[in-house]
PDB file of N, CA and C in Angstrom:
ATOM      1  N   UNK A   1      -9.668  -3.332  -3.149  1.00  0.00           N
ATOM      2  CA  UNK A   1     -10.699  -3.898  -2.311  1.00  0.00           C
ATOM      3  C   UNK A   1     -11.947  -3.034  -2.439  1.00  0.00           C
ATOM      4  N   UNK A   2     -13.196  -3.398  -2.393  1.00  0.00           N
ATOM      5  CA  UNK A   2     -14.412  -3.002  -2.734  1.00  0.00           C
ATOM      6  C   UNK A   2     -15.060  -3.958  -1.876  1.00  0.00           C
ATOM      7  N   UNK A   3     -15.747  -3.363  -1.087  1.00  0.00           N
ATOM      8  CA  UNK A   3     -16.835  -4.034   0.227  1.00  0.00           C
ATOM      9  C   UNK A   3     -16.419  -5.370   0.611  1.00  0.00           C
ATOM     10  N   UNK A   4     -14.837  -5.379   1.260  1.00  0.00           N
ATOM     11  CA  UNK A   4     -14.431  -6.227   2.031  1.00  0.00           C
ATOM     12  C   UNK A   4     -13.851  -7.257   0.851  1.00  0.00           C
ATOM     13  N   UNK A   5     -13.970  -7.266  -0.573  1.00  0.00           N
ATOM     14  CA  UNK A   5     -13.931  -8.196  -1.350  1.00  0.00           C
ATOM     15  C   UNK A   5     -12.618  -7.472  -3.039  1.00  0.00           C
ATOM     16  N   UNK A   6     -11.674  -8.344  -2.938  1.00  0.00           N
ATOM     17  CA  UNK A   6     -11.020  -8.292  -3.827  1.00  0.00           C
ATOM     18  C   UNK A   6     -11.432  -7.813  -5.170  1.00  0.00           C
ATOM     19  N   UNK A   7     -10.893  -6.495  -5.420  1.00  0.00           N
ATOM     20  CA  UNK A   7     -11.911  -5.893  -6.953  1.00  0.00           C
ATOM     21  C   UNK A   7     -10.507  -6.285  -8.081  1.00  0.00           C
ATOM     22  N   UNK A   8     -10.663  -6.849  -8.825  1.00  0.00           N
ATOM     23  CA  UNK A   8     -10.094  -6.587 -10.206  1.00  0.00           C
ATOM     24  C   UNK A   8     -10.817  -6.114 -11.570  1.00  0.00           C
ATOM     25  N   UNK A   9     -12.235  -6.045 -11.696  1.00  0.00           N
ATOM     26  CA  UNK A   9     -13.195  -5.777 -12.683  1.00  0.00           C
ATOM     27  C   UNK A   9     -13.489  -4.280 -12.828  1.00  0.00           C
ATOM     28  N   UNK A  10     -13.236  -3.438 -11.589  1.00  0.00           N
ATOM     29  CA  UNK A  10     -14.262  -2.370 -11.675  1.00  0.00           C
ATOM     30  C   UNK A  10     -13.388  -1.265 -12.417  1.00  0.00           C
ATOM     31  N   UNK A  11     -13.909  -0.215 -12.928  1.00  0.00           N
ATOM     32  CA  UNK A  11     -12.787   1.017 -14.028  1.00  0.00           C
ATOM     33  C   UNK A  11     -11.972   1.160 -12.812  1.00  0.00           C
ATOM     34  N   UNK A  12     -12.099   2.067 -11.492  1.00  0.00           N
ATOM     35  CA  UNK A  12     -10.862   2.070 -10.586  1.00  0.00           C
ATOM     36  C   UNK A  12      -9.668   0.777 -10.758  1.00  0.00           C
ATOM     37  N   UNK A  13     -10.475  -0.319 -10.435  1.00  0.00           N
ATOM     38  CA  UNK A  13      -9.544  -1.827 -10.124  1.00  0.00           C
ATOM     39  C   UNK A  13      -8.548  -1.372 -11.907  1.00  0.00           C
ATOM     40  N   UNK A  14      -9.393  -1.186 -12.568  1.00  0.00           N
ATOM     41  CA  UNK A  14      -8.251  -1.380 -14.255  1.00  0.00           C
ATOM     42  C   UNK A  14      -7.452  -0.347 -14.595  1.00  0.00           C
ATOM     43  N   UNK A  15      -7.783   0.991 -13.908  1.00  0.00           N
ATOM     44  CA  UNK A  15      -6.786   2.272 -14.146  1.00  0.00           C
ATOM     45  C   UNK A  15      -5.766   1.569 -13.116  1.00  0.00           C
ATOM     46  N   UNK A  16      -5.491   1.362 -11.988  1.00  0.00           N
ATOM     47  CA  UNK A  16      -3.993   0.856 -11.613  1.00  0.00           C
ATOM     48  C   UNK A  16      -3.878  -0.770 -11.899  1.00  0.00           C
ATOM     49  N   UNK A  17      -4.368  -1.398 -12.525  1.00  0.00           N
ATOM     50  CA  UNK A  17      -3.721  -2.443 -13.307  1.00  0.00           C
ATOM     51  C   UNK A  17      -1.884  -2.001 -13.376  1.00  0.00           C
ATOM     52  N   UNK A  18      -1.457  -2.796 -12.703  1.00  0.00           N
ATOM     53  CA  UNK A  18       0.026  -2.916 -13.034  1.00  0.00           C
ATOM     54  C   UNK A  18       1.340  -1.982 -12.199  1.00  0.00           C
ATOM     55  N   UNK A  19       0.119  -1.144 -11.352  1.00  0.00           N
ATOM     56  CA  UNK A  19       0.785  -0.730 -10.462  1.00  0.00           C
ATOM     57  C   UNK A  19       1.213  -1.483  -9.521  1.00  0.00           C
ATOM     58  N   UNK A  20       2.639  -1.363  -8.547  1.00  0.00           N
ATOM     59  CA  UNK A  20       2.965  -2.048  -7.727  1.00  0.00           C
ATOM     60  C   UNK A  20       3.185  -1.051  -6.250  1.00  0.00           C
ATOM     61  N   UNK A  21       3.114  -2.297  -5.482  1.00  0.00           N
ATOM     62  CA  UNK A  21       3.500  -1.381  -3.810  1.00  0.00           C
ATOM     63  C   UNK A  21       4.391  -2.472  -3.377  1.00  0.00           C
ATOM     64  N   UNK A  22       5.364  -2.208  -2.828  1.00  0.00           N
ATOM     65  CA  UNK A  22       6.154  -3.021  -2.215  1.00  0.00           C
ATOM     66  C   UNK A  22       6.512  -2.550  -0.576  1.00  0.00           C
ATOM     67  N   UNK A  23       6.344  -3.971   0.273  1.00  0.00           N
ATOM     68  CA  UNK A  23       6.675  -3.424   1.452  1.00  0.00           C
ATOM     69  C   UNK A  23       7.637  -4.135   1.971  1.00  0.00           C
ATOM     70  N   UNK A  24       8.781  -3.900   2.532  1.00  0.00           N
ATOM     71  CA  UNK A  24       9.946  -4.486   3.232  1.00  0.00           C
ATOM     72  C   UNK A  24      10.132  -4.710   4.687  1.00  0.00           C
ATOM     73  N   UNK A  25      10.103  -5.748   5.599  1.00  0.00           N
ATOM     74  CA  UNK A  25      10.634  -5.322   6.633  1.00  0.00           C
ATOM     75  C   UNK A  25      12.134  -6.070   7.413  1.00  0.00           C
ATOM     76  N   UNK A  26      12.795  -4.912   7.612  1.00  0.00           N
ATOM     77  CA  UNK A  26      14.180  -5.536   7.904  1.00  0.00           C
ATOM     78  C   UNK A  26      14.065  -5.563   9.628  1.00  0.00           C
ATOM     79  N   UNK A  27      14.905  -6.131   9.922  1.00  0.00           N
ATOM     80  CA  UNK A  27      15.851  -6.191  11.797  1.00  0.00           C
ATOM     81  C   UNK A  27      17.341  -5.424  11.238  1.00  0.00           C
ATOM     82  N   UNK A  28      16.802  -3.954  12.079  1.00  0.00           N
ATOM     83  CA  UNK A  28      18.275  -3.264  11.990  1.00  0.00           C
ATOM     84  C   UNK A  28      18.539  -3.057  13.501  1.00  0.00           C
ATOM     85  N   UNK A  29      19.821  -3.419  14.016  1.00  0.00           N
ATOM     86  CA  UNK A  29      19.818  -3.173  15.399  1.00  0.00           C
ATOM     87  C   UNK A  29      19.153  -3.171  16.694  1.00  0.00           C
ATOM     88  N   UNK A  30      18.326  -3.966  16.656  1.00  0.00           N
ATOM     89  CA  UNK A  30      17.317  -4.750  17.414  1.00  0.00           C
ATOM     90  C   UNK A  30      16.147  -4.191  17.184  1.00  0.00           C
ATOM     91  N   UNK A  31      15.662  -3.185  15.659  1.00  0.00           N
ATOM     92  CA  UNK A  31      14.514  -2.572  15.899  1.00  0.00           C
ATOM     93  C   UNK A  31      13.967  -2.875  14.489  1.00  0.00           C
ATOM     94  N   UNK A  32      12.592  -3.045  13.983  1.00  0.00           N
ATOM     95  CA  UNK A  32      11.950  -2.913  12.969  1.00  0.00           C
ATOM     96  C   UNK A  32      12.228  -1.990  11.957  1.00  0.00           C
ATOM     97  N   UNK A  33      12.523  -2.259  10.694  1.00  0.00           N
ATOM     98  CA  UNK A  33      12.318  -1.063  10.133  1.00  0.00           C
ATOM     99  C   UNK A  33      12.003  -1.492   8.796  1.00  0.00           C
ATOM    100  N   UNK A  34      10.867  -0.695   8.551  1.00  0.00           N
ATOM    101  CA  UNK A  34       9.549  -0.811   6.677  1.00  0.00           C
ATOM    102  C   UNK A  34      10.110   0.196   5.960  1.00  0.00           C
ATOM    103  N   UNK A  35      10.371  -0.539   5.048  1.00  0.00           N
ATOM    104  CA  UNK A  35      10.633   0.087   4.054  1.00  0.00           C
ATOM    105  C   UNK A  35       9.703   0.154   2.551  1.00  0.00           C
ATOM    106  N   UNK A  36       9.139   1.472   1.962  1.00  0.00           N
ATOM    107  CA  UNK A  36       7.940   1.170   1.461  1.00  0.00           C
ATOM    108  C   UNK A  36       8.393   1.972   0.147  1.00  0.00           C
ATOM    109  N   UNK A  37       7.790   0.895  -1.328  1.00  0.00           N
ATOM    110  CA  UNK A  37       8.178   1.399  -2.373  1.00  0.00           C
ATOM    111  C   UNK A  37       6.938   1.342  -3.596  1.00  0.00           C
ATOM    112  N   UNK A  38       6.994   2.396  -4.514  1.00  0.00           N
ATOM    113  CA  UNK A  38       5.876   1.935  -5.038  1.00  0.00           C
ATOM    114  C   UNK A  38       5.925   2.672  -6.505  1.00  0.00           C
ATOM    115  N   UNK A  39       5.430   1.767  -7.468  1.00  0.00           N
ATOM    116  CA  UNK A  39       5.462   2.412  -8.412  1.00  0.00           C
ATOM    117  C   UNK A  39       3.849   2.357  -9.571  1.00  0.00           C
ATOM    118  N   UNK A  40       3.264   4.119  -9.593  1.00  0.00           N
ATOM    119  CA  UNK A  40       2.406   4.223 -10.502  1.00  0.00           C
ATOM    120  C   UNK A  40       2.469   5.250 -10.444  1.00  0.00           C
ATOM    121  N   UNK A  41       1.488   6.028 -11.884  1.00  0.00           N
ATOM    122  CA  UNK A  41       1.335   7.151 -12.161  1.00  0.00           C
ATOM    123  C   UNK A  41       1.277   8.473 -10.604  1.00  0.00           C
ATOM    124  N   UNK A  42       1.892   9.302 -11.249  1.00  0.00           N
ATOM    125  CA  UNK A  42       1.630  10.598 -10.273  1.00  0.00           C
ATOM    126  C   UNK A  42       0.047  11.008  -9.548  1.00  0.00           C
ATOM    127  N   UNK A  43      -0.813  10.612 -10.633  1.00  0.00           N
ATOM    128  CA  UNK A  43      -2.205  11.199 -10.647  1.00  0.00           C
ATOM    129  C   UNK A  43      -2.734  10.347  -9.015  1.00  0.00           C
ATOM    130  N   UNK A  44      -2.184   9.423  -9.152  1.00  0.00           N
ATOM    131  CA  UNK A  44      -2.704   8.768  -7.918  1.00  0.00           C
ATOM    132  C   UNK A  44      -1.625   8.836  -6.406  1.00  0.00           C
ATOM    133  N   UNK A  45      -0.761   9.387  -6.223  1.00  0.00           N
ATOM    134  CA  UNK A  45       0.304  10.070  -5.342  1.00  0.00           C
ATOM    135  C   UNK A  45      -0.586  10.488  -4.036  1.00  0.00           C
ATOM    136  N   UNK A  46      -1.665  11.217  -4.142  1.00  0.00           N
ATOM    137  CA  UNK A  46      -2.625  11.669  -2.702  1.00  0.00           C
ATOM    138  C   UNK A  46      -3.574  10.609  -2.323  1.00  0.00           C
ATOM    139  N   UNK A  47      -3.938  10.174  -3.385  1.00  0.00           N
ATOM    140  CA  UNK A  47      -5.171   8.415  -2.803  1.00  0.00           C
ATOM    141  C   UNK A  47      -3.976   7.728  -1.978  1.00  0.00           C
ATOM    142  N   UNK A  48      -3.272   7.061  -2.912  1.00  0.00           N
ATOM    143  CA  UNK A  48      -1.923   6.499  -1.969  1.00  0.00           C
ATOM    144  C   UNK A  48      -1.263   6.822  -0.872  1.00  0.00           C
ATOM    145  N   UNK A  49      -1.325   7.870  -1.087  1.00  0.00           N
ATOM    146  CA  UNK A  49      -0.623   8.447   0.440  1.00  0.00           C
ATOM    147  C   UNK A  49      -1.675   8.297   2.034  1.00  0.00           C
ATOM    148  N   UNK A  50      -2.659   8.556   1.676  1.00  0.00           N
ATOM    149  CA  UNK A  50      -3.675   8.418   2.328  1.00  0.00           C
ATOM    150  C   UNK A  50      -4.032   6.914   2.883  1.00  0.00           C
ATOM    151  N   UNK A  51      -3.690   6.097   2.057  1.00  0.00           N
ATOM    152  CA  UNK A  51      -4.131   4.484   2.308  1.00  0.00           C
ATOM    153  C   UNK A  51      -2.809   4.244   2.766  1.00  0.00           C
ATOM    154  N   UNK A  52      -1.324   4.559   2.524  1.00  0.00           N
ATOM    155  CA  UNK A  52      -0.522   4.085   3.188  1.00  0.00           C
ATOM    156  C   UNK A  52      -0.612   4.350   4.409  1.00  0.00           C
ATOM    157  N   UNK A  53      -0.895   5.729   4.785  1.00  0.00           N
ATOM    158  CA  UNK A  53      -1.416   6.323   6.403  1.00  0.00           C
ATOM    159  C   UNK A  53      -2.184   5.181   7.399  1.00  0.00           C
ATOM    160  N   UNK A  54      -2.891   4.786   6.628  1.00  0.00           N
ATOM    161  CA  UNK A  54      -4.063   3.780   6.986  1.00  0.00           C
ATOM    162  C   UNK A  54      -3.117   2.601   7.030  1.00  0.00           C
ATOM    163  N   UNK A  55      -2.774   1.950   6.077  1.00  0.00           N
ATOM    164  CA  UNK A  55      -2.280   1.128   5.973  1.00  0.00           C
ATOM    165  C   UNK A  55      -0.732   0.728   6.935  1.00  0.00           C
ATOM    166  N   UNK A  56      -0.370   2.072   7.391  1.00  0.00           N
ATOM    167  CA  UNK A  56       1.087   1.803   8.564  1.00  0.00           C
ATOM    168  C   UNK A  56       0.252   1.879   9.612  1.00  0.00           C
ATOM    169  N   UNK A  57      -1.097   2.203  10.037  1.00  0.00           N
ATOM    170  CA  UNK A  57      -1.628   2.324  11.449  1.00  0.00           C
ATOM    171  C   UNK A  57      -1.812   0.402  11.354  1.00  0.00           C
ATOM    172  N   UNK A  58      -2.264  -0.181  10.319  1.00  0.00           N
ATOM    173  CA  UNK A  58      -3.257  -1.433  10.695  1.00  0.00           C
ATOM    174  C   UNK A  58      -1.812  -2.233  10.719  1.00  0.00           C
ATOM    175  N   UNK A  59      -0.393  -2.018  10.121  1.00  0.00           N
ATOM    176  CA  UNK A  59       0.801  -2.568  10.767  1.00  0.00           C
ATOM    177  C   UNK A  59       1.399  -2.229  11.759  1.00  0.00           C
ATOM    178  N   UNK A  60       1.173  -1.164  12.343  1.00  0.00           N
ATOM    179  CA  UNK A  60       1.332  -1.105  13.635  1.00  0.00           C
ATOM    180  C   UNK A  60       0.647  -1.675  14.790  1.00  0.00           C
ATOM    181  N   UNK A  61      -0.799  -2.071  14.542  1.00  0.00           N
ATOM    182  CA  UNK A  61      -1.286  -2.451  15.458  1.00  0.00           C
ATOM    183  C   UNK A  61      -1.029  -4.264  15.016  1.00  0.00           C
ATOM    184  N   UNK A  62      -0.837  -4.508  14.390  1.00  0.00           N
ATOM    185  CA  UNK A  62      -0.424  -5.743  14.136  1.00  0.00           C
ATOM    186  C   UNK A  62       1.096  -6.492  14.922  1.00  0.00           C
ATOM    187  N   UNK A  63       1.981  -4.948  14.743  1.00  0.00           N
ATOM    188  CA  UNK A  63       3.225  -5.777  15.586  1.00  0.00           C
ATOM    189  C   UNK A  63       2.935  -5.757  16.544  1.00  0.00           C
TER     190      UNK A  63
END
């Protein structure tokens, strides 16, 4: 994403070309639980981590 708008063109958008994130959510014992998987290069391990941070706050406020 790039200013609210879906990027596939830009050099960032084409270096993770083909990377994946996967997110799961199960009902275990009457409680939520995400399960989060993902696969790309190492080099990007701290950007990611950072947006997942972000990214479990804006699902939390969602449930």
């Amino acid at each position: 994403m790039h200013e609210g708008k879906e990027d596939y063109e830009s050099e960032e958008a084409r270096q993770v070309k083909g990377s994946r994130e996967s997110y799961v959510l199960t009902e275990e014992n009457g409680k939520t639980r995400l399960d989060i998987s993902s696969e790309m290069g190492e080099e990007y391990y701290e950007q990611m981590s950072q947006a997942w941070d972000r990214a479990l706050q804006k699902l939390k406020q969602l449930a």
